[in-house]
Each structure stands twice: as structure tokens, then as C-alpha cells.
C-alpha atoms as a PDB file:
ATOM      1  CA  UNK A   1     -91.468 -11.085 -43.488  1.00  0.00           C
ATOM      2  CA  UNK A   2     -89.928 -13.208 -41.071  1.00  0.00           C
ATOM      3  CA  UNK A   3     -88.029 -16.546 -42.029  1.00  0.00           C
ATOM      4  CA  UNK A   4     -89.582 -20.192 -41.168  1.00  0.00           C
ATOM      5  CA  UNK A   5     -87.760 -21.926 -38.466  1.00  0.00           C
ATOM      6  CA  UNK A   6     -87.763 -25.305 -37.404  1.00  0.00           C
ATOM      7  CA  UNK A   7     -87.055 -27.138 -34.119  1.00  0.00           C
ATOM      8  CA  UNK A   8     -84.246 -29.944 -34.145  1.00  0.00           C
ATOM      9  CA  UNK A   9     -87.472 -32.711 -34.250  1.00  0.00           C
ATOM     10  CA  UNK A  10     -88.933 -30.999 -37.160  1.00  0.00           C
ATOM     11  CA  UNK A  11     -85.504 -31.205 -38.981  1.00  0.00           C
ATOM     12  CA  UNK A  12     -85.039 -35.163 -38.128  1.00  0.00           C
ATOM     13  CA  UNK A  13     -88.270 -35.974 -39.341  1.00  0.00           C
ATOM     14  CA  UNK A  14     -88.185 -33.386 -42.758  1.00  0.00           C
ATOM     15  CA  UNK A  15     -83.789 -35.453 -43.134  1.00  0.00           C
ATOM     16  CA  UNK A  16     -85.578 -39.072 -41.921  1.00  0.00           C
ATOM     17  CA  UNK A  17     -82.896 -39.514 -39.190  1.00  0.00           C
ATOM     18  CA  UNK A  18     -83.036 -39.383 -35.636  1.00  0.00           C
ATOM     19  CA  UNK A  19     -83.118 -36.120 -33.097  1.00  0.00           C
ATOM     20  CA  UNK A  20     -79.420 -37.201 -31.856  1.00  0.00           C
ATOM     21  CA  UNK A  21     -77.986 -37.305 -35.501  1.00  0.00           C
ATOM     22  CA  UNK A  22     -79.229 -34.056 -36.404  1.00  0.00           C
ATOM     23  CA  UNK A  23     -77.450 -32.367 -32.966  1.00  0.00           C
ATOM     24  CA  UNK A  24     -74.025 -34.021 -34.247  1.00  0.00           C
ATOM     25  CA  UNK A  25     -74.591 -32.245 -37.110  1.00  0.00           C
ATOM     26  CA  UNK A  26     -75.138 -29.120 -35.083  1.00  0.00           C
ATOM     27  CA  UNK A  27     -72.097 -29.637 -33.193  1.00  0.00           C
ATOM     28  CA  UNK A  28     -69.788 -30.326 -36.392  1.00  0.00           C
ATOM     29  CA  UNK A  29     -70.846 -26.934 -37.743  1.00  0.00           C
ATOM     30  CA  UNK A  30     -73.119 -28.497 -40.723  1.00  0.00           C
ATOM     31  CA  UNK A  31     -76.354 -27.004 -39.515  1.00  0.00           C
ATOM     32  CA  UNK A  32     -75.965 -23.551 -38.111  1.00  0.00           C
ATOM     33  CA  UNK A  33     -78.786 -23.062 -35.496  1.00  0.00           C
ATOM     34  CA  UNK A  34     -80.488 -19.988 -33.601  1.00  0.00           C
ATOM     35  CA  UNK A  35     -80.665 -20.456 -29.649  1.00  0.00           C
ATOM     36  CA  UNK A  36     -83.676 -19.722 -28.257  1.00  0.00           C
ATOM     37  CA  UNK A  37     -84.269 -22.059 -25.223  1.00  0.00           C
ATOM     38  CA  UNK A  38     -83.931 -24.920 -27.420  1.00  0.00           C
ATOM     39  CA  UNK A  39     -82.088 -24.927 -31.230  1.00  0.00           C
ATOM     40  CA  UNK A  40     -84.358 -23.688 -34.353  1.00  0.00           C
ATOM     41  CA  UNK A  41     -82.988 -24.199 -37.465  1.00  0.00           C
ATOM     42  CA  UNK A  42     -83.691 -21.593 -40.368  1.00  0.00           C
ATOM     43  CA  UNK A  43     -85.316 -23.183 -43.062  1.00  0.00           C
ATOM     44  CA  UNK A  44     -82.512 -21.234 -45.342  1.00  0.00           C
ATOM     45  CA  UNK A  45     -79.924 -23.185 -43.673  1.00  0.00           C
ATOM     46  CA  UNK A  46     -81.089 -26.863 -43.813  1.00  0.00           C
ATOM     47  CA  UNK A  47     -82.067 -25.576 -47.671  1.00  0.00           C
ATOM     48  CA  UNK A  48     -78.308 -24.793 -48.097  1.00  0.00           C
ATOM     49  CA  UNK A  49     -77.354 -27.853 -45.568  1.00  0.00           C
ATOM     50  CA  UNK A  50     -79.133 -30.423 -48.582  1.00  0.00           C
ATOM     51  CA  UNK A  51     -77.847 -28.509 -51.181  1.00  0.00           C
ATOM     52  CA  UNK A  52     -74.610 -28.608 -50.112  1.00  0.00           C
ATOM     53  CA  UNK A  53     -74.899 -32.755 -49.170  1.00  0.00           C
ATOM     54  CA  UNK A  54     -77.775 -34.300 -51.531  1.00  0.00           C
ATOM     55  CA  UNK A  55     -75.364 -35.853 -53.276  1.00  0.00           C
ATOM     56  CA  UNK A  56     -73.875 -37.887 -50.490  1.00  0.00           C
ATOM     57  CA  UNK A  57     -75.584 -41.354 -49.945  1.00  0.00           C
ATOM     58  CA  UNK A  58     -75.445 -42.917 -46.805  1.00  0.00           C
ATOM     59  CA  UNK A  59     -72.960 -46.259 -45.838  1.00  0.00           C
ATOM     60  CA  UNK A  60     -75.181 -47.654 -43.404  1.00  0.00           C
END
């Protein structure tokens, strides 16, 4: 059975942040990603991503 993946849009709307904050993300190494011709996101990883940071609140 093959995993769920999810575009970088999909992910910003699923977090409830914008496209650019989830790419910094990307680039800092949180979210690993799968490069097709654009980033998809295995739904294992943004599960382990939010396990890993649910209990950070944001400052803003």
C-alpha cells in the first residue's frame, strides 16, 4: 500500500500557516520532503513533525 503524500499547500492549510512558512521549515530540516517536480510531504512525516512540536505555542 502506498503512503499518502501531500503537496507543501496541502500541509499549510492541514498546520494553518502560510505556503512560505512551511518551505522554511523544509529548509531547516523540520519537514523532510520527497522531490518530485515540486515537494510532497509524507503524511508519516508531518505526523512525526506535530508530534515532535504540538507542544510549542506560537509568540506571534
Amino acid at each position: 500500500m502506498e503512503e499518502m503524500v501531500y503537496t507543501v499547500a496541502q500541509v499549510a492549510s492541514i498546520l494553518h500557516v502560510n505556503k512560505n512558512y512551511v518551505y522554511e521549515l523544509i529548509d531547516k530540516g523540520m519537514i523532510p520532503v520527497l522531490k518530485f517536480k515540486s515537494f510532497r510531504i509524507r503524511k508519516s512525516s508531518l505526523e512525526k513533525f506535530l508530534e515532535k512540536y504540538e507542544s510549542y505555542q506560537s509568540n506571534d
